[in-house]
C-alpha atoms as a PDB file:
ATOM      1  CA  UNK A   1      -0.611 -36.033 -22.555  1.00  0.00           C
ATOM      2  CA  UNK A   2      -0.090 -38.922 -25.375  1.00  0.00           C
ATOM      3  CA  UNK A   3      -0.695 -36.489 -28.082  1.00  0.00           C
ATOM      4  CA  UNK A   4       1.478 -34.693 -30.749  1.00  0.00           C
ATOM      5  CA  UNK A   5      -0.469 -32.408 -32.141  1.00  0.00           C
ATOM      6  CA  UNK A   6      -1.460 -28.732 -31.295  1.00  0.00           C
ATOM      7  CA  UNK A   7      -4.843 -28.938 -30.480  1.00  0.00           C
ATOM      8  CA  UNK A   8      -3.743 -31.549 -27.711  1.00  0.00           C
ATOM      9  CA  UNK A   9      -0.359 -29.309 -26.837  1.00  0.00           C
ATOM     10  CA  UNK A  10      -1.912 -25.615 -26.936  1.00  0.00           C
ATOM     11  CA  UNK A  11      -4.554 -26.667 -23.355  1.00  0.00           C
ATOM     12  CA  UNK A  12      -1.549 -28.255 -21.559  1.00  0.00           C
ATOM     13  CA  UNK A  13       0.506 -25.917 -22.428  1.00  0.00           C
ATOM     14  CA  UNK A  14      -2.197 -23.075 -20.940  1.00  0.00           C
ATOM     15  CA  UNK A  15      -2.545 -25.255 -17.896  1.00  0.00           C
ATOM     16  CA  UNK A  16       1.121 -25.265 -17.009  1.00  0.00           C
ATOM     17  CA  UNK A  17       1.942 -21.566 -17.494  1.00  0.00           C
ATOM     18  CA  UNK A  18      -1.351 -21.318 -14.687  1.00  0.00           C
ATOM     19  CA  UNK A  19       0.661 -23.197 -12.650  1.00  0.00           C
ATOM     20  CA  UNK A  20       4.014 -21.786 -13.319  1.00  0.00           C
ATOM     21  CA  UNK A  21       2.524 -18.348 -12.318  1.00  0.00           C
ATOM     22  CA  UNK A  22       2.085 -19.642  -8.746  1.00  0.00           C
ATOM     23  CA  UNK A  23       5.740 -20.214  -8.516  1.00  0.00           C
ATOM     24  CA  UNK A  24       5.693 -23.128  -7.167  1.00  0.00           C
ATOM     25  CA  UNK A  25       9.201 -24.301  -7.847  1.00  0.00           C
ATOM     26  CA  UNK A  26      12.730 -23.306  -9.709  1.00  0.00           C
ATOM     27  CA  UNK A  27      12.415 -23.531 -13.984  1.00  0.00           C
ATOM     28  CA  UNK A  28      14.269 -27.006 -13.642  1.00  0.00           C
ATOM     29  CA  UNK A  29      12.418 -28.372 -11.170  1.00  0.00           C
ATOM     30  CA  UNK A  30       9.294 -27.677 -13.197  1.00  0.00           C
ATOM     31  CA  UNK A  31      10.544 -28.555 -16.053  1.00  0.00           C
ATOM     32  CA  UNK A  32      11.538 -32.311 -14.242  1.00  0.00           C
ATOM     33  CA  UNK A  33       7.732 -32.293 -13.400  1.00  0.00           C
ATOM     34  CA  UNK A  34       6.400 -31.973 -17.258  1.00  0.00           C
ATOM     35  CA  UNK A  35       8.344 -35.019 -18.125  1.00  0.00           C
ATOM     36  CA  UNK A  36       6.327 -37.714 -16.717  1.00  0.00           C
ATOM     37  CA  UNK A  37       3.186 -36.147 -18.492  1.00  0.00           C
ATOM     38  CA  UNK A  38       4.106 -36.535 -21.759  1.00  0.00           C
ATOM     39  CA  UNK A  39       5.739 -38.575 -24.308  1.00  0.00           C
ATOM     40  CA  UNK A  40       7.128 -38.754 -27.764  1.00  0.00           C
ATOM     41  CA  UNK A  41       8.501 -35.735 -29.240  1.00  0.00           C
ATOM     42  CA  UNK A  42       7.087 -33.458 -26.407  1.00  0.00           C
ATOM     43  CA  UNK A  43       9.074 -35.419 -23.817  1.00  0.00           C
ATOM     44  CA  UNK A  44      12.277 -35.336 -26.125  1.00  0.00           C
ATOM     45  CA  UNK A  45      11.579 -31.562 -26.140  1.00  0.00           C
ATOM     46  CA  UNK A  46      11.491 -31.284 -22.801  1.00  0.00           C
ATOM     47  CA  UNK A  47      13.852 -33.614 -22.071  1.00  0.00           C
ATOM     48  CA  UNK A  48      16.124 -31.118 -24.467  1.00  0.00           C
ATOM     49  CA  UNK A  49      15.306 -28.112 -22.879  1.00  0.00           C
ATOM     50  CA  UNK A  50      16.291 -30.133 -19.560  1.00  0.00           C
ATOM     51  CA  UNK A  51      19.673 -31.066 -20.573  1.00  0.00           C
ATOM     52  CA  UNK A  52      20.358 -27.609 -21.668  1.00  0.00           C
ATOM     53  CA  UNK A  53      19.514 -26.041 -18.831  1.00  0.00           C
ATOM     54  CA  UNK A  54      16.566 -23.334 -20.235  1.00  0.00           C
ATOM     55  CA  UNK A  55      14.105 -21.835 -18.353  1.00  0.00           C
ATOM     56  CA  UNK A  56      10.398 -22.094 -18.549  1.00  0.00           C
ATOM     57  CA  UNK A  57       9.820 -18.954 -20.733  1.00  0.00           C
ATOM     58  CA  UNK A  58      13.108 -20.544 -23.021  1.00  0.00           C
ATOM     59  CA  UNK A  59      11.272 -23.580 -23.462  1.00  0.00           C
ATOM     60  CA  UNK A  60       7.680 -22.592 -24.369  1.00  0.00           C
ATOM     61  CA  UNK A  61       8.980 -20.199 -26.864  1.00  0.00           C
ATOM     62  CA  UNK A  62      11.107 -22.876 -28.438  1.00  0.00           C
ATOM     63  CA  UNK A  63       7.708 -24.985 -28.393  1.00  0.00           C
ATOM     64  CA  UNK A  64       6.055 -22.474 -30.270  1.00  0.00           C
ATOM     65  CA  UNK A  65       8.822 -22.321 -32.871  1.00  0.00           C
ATOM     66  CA  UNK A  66       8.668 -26.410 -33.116  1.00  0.00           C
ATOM     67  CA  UNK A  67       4.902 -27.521 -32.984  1.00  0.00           C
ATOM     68  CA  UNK A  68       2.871 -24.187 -33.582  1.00  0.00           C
ATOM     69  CA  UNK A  69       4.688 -22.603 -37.324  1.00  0.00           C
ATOM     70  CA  UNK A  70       2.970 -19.643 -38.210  1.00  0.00           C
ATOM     71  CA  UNK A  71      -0.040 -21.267 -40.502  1.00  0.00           C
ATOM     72  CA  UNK A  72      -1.126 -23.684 -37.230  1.00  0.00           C
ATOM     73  CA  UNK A  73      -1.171 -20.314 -35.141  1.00  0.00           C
ATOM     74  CA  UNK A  74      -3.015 -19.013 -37.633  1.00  0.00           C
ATOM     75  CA  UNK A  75      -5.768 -21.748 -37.808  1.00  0.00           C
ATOM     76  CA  UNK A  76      -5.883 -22.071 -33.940  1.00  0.00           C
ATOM     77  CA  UNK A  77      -7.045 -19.265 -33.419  1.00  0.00           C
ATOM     78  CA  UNK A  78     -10.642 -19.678 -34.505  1.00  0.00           C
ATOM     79  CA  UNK A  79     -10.824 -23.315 -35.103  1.00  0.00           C
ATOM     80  CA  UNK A  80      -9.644 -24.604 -31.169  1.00  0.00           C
ATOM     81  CA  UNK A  81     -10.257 -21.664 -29.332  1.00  0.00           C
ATOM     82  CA  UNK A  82     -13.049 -20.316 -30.283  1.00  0.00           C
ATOM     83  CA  UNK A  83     -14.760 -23.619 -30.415  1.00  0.00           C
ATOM     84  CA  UNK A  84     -13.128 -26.098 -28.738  1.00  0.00           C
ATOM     85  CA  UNK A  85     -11.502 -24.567 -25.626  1.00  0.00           C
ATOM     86  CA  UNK A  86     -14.324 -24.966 -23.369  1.00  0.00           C
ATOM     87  CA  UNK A  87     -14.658 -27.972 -20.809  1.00  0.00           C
ATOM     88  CA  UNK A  88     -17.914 -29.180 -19.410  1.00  0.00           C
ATOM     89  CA  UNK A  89     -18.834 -27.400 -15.854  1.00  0.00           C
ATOM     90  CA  UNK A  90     -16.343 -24.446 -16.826  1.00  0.00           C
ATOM     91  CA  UNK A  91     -17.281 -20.486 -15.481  1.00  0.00           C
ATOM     92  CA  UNK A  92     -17.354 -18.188 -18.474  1.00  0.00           C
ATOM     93  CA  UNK A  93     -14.812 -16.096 -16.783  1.00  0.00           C
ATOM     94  CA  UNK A  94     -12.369 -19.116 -16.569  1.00  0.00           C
ATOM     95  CA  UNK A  95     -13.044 -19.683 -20.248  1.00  0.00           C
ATOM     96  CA  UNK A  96     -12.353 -16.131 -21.279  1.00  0.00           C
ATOM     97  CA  UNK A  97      -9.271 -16.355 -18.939  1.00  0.00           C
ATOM     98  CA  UNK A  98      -8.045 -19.649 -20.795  1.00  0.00           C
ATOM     99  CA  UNK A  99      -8.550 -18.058 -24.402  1.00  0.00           C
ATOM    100  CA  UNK A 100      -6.303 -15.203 -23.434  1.00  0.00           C
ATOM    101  CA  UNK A 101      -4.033 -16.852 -22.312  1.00  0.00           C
ATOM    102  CA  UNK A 102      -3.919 -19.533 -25.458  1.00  0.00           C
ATOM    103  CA  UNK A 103      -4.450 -16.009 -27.678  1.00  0.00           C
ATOM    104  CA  UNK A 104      -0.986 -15.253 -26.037  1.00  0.00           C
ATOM    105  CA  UNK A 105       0.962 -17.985 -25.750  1.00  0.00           C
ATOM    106  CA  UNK A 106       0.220 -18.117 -29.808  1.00  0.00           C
ATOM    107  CA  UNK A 107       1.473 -14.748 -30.084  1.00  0.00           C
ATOM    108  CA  UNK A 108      -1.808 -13.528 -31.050  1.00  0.00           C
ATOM    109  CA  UNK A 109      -1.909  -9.735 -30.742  1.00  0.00           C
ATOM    110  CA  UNK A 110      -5.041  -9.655 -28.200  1.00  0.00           C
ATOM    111  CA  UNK A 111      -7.078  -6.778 -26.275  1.00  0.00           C
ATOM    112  CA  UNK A 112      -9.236  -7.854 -23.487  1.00  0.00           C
ATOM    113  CA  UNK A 113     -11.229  -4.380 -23.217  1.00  0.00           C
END
């Protein structure tokens, strides 16, 4: 991920708390694994949460309190995921899945009934 900005953040974000569910390593060993995937200020944000020794759920709420500020959690909502959170070959189910997730990773108060 090259990108800076939420739109591009919020999906790889969604991606790797999938894959942190499955446990697949310690918090620092997946936090080691994130670094090669991004650069810029992501990868100094990682590279931060790293050094201070955080764990997974430390680090995506301090991302959320650097690149998503209240009014860009606000305008996600409907503008990305509403619209723009579906990939090409995706199951409806998946989708739903993936806006729930992004719905609460934004903090947005959500009720999948």
């Amino acid at each position: 991920m090259s990108a800076e900005e939420p739109e591009a953040i919020l999906p790889f974000i969604v991606r790797l708390d999938e894959i942190y569910a499955l446990g697949p390593s310690d918090d620092r060993s997946f936090v080691v694994r994130i670094l090669p995937l991004v650069s810029g200020a992501v990868f100094g944000f990682f590279g931060d949460c790293l050094r201070n020794g955080r764990t997974w759920e430390q680090c995506e709420s301090e991302l959320l309190r650097e690149f998503f500020p209240h009014f860009v959690r606000e305008r996600m909502i409907p503008d990305l995921i509403k619209f723009n959170f579906h990939e090409e070959g995706q199951s409806v189910r998946e989708y739903i899945d993936r806006v729930f997730a992004a719905a609460s990773i934004l903090a947005y108060d959500v009720d999948d009934t």
